[in-house]
PDB file of N, CA and C in Angstrom:
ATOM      1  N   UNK A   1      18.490   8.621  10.400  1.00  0.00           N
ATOM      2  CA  UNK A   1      18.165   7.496   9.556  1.00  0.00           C
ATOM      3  C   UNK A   1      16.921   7.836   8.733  1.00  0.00           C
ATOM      4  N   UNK A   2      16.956   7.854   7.164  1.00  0.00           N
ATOM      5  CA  UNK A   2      16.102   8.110   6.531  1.00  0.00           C
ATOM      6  C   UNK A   2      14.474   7.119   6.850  1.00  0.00           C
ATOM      7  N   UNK A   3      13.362   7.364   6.660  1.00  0.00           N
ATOM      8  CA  UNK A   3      11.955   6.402   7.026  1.00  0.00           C
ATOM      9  C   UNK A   3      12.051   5.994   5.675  1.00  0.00           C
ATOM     10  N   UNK A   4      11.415   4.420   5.813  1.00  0.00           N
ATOM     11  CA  UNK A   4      11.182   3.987   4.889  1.00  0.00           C
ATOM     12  C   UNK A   4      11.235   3.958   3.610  1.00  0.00           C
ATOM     13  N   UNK A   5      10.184   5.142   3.125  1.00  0.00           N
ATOM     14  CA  UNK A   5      10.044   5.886   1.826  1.00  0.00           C
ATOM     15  C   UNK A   5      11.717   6.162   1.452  1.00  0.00           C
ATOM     16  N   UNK A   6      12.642   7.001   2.264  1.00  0.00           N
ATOM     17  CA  UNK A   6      14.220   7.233   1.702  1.00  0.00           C
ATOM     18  C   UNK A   6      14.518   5.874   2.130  1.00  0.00           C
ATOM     19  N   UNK A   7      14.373   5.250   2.260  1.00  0.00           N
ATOM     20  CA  UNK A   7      15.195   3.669   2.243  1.00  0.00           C
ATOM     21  C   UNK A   7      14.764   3.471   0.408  1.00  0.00           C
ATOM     22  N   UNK A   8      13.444   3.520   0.822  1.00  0.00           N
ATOM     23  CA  UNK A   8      12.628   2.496  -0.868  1.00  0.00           C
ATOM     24  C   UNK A   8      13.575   3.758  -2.308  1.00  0.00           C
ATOM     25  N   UNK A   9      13.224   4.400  -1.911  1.00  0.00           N
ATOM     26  CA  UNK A   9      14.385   5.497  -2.900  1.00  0.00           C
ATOM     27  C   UNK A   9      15.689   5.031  -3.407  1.00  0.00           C
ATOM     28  N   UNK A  10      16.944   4.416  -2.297  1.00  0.00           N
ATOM     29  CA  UNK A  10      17.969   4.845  -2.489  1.00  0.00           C
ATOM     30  C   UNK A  10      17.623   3.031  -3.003  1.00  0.00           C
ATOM     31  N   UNK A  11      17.071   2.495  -2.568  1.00  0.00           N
ATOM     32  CA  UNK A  11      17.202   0.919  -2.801  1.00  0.00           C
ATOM     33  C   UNK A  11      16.419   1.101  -4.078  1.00  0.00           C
ATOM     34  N   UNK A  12      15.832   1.736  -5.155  1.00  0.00           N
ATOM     35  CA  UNK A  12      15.023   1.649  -6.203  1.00  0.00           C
ATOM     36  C   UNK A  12      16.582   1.780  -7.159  1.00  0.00           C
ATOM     37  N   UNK A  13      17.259   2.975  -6.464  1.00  0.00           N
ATOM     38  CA  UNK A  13      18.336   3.800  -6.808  1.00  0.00           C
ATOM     39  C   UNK A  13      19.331   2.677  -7.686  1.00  0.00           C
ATOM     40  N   UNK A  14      19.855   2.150  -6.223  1.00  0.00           N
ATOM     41  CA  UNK A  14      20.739   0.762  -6.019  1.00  0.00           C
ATOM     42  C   UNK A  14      20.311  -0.278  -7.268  1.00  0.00           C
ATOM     43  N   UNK A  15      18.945  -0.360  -7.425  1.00  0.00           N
ATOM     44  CA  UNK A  15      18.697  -1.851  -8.011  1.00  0.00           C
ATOM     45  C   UNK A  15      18.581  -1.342  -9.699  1.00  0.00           C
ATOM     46  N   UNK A  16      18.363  -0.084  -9.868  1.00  0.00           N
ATOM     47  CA  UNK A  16      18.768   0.177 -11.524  1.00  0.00           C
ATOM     48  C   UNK A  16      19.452   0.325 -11.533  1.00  0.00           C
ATOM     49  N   UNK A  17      20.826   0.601 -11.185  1.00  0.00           N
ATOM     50  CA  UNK A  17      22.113   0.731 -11.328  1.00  0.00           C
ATOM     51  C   UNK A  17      22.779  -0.257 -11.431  1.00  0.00           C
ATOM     52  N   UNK A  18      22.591  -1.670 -10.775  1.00  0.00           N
ATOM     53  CA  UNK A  18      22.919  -2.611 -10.979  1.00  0.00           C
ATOM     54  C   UNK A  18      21.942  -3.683 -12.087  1.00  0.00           C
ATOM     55  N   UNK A  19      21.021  -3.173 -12.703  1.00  0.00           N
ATOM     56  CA  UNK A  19      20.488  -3.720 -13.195  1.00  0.00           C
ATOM     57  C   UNK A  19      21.047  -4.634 -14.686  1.00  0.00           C
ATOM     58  N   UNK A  20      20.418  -5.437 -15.068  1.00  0.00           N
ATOM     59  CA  UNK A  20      21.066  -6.069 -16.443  1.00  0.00           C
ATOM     60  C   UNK A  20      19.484  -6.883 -17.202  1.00  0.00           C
ATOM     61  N   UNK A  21      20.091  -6.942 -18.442  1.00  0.00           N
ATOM     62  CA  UNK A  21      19.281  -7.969 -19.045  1.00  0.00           C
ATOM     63  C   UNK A  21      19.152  -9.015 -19.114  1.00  0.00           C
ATOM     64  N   UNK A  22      18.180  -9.777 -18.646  1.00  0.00           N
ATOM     65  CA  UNK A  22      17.997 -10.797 -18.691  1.00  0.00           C
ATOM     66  C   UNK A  22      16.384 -11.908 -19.573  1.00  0.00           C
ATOM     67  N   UNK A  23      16.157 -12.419 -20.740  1.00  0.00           N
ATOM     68  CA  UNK A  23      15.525 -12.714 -21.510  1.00  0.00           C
ATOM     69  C   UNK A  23      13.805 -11.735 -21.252  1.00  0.00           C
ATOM     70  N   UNK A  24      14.860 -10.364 -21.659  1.00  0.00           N
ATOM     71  CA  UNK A  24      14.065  -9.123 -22.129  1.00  0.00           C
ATOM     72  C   UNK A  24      13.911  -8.335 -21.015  1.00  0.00           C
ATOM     73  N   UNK A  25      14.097  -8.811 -19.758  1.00  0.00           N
ATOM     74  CA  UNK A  25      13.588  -8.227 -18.695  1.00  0.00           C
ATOM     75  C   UNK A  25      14.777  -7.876 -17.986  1.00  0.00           C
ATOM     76  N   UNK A  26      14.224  -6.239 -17.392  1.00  0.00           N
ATOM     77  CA  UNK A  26      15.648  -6.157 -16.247  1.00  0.00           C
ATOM     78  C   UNK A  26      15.478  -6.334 -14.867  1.00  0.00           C
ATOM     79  N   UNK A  27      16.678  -7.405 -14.820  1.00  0.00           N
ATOM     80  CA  UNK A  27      16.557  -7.755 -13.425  1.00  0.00           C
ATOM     81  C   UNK A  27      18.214  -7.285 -12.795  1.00  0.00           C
ATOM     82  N   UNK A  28      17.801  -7.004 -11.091  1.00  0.00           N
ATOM     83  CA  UNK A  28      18.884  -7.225 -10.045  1.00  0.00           C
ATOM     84  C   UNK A  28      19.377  -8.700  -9.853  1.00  0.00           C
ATOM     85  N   UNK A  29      20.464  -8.984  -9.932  1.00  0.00           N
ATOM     86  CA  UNK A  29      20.862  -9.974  -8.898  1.00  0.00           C
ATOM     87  C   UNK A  29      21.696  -9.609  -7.809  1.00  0.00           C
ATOM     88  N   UNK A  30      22.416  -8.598  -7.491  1.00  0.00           N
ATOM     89  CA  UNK A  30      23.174  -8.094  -6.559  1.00  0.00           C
ATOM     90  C   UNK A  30      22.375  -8.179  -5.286  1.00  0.00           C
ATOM     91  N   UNK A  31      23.058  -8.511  -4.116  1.00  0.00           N
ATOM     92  CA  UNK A  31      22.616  -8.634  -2.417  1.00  0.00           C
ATOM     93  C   UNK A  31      22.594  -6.983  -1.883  1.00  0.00           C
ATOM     94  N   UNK A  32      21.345  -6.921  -1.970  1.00  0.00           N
ATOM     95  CA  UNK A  32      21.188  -5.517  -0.766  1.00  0.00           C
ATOM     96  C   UNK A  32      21.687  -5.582   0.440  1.00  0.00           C
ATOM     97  N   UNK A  33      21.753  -6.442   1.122  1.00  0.00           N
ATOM     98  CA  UNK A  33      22.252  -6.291   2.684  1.00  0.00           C
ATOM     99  C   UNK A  33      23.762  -5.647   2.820  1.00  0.00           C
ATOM    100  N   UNK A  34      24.986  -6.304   2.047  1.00  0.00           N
ATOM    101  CA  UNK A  34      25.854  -5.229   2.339  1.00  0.00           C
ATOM    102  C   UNK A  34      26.078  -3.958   1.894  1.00  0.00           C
ATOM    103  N   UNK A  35      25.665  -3.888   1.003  1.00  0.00           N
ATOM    104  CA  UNK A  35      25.303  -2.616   0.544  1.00  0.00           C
ATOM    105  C   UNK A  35      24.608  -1.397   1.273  1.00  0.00           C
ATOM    106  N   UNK A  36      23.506  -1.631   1.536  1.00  0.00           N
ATOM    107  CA  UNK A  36      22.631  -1.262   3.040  1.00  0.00           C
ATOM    108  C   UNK A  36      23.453  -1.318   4.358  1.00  0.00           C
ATOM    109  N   UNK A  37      24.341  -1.823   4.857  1.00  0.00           N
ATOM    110  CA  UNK A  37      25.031  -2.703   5.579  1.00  0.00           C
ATOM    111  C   UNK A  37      25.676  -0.612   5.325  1.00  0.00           C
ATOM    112  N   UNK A  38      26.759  -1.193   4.268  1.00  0.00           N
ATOM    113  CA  UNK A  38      27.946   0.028   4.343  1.00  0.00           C
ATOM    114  C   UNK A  38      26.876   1.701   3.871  1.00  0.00           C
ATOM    115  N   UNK A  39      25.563   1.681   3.290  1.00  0.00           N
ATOM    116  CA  UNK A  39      25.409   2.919   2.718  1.00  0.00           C
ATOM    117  C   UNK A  39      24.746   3.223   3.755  1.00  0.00           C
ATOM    118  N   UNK A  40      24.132   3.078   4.614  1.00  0.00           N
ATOM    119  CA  UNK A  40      22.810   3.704   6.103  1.00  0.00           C
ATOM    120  C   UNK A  40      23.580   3.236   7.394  1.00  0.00           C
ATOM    121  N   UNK A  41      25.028   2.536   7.504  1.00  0.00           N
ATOM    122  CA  UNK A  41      25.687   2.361   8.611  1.00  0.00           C
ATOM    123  C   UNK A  41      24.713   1.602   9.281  1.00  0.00           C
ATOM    124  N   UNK A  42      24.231   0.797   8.741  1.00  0.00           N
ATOM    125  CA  UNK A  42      23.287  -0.067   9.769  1.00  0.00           C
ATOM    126  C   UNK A  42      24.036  -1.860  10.137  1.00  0.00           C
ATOM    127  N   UNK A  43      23.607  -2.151  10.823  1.00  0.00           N
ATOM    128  CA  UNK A  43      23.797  -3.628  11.546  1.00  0.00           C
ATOM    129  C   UNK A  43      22.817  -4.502  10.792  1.00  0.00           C
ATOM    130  N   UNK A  44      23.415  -5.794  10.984  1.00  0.00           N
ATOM    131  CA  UNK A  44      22.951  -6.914  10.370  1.00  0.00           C
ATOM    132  C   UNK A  44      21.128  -7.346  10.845  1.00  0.00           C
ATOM    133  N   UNK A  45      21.473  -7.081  11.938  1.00  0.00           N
ATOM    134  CA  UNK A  45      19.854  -7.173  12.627  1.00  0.00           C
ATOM    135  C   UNK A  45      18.938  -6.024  12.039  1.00  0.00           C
ATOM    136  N   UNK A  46      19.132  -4.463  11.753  1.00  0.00           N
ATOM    137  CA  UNK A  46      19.173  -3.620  11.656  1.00  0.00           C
ATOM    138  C   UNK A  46      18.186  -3.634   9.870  1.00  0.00           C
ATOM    139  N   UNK A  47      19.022  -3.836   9.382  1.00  0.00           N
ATOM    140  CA  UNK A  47      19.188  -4.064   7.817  1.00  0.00           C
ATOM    141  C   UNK A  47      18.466  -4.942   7.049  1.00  0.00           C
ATOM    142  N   UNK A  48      17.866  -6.422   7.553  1.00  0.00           N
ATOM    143  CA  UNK A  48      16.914  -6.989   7.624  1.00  0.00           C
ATOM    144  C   UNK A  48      15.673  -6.750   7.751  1.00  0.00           C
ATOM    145  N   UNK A  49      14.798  -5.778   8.527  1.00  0.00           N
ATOM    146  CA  UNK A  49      13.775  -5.254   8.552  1.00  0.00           C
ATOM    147  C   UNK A  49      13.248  -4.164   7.651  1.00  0.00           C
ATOM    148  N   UNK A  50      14.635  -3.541   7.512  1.00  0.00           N
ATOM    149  CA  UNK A  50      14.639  -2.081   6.478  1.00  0.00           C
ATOM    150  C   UNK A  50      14.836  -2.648   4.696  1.00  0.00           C
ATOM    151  N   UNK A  51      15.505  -3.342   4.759  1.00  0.00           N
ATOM    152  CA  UNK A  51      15.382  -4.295   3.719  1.00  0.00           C
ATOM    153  C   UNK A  51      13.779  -5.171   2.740  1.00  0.00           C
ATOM    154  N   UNK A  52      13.213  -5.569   3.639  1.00  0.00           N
ATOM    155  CA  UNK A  52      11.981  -5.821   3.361  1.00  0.00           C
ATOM    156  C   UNK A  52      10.766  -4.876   3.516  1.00  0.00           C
ATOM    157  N   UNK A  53      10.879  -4.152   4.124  1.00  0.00           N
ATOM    158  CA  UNK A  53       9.910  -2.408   3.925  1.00  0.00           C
ATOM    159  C   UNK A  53       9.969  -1.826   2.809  1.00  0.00           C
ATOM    160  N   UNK A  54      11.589  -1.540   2.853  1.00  0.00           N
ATOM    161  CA  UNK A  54      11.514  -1.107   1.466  1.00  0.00           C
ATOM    162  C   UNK A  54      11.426  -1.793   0.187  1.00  0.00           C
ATOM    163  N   UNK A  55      11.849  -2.648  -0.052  1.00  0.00           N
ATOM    164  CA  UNK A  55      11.277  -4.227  -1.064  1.00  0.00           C
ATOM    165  C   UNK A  55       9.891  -3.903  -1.120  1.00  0.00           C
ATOM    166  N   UNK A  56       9.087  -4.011  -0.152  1.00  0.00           N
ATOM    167  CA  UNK A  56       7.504  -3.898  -0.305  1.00  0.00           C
ATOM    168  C   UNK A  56       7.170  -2.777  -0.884  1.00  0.00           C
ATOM    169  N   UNK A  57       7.703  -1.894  -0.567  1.00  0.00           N
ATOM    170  CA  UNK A  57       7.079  -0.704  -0.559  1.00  0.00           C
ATOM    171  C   UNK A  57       7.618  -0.377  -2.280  1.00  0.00           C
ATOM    172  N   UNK A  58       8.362  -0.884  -2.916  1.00  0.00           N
ATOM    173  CA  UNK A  58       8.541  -0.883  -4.229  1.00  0.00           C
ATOM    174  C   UNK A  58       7.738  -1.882  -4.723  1.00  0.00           C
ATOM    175  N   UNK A  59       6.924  -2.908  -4.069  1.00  0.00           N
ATOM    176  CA  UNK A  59       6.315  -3.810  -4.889  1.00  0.00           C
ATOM    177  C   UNK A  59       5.020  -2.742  -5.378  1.00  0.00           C
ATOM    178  N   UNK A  60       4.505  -2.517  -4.047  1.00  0.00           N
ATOM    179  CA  UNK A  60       3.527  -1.610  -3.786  1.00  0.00           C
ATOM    180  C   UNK A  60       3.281  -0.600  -4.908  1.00  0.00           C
ATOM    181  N   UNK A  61       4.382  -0.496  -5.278  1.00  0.00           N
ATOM    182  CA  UNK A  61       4.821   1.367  -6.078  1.00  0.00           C
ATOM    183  C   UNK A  61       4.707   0.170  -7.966  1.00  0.00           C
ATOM    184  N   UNK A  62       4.775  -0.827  -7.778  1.00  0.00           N
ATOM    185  CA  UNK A  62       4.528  -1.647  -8.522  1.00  0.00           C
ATOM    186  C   UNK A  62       6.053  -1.523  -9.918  1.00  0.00           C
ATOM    187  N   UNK A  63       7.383  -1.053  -8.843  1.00  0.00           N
ATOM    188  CA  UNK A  63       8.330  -0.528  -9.836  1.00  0.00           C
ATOM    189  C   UNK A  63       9.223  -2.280  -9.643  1.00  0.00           C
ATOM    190  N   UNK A  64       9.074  -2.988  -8.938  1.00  0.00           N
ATOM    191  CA  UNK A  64       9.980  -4.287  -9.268  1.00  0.00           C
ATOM    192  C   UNK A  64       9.140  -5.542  -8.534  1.00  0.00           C
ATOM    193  N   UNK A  65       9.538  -6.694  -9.219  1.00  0.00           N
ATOM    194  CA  UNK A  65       8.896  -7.768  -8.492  1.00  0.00           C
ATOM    195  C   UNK A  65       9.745  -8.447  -7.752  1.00  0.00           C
ATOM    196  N   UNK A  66       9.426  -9.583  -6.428  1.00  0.00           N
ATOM    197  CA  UNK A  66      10.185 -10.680  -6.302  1.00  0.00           C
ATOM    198  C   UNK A  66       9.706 -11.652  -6.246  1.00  0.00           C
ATOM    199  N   UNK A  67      10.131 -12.770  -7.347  1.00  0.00           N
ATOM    200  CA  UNK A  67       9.153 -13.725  -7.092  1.00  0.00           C
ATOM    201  C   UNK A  67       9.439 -14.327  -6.491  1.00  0.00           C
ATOM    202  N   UNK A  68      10.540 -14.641  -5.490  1.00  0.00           N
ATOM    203  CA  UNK A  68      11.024 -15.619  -4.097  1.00  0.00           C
ATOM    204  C   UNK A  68      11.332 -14.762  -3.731  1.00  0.00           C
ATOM    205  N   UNK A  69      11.038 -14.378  -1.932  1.00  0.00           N
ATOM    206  CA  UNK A  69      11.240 -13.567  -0.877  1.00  0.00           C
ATOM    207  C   UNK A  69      12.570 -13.705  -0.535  1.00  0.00           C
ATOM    208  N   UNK A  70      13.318 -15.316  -0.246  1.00  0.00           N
ATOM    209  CA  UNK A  70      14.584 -15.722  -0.269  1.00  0.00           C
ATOM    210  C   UNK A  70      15.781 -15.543  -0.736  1.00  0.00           C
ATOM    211  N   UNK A  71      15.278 -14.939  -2.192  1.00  0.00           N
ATOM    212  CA  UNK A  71      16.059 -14.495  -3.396  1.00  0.00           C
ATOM    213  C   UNK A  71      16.343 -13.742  -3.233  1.00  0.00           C
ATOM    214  N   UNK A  72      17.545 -12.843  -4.061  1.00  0.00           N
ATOM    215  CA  UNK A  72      18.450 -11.692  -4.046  1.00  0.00           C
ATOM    216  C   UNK A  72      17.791 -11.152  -5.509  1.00  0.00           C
ATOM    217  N   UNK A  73      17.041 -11.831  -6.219  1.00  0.00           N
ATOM    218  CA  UNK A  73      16.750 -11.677  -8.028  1.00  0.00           C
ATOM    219  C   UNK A  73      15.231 -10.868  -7.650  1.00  0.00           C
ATOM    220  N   UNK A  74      15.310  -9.403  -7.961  1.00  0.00           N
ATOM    221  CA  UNK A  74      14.568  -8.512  -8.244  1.00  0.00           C
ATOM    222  C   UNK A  74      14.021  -8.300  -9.975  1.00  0.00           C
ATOM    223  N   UNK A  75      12.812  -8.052 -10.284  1.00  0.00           N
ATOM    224  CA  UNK A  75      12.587  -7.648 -11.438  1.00  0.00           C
ATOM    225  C   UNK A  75      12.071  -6.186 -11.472  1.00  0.00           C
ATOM    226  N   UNK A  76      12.210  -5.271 -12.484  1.00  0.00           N
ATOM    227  CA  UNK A  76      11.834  -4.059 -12.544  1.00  0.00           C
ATOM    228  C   UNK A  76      10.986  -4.566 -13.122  1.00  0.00           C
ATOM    229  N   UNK A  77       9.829  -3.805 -13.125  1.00  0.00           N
ATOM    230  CA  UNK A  77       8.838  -3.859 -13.549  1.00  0.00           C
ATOM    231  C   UNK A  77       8.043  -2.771 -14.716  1.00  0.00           C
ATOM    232  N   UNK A  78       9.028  -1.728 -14.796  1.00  0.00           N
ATOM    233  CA  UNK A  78       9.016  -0.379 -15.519  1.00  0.00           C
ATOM    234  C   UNK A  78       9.242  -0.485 -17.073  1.00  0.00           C
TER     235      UNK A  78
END
């Protein structure tokens, strides 16, 4: 299982690829969990923790925002 850092990678990966425009800005709306779910073979319990590490750890890297934690709506920030 990749640490963190290859989580925040493949999930930076994931969220420009799905990315779109939205009034100028690109944002995700697509759900990481199944995705994560089927790409790292991980469990629902599993996927939740790795999910928000790596989220942070891209806030951190200052490459996307979220402005509700609740939300599935990522902003790049690039």
């Amino acid at each position: 299982m990749p640490r963190t850092s290859g989580y925040a990678e493949a999930v930076y990966q994931f969220i420009q690829e799905n990315a779109t425009i939205e009034d100028g800005c690109r944002v995700c709306r697509e759900p990481l969990y199944p995705w994560m779910m089927e790409e790292f073979c991980l469990g629902r319990r599993e996927v939740k923790g790795i999910r928000t590490a790596a989220v942070k750890e891209l806030e951190r890297r200052g490459l996307v925002h979220r402005p509700n934690p609740r939300s599935v709506l990522l902003i790049l920030t690039d």
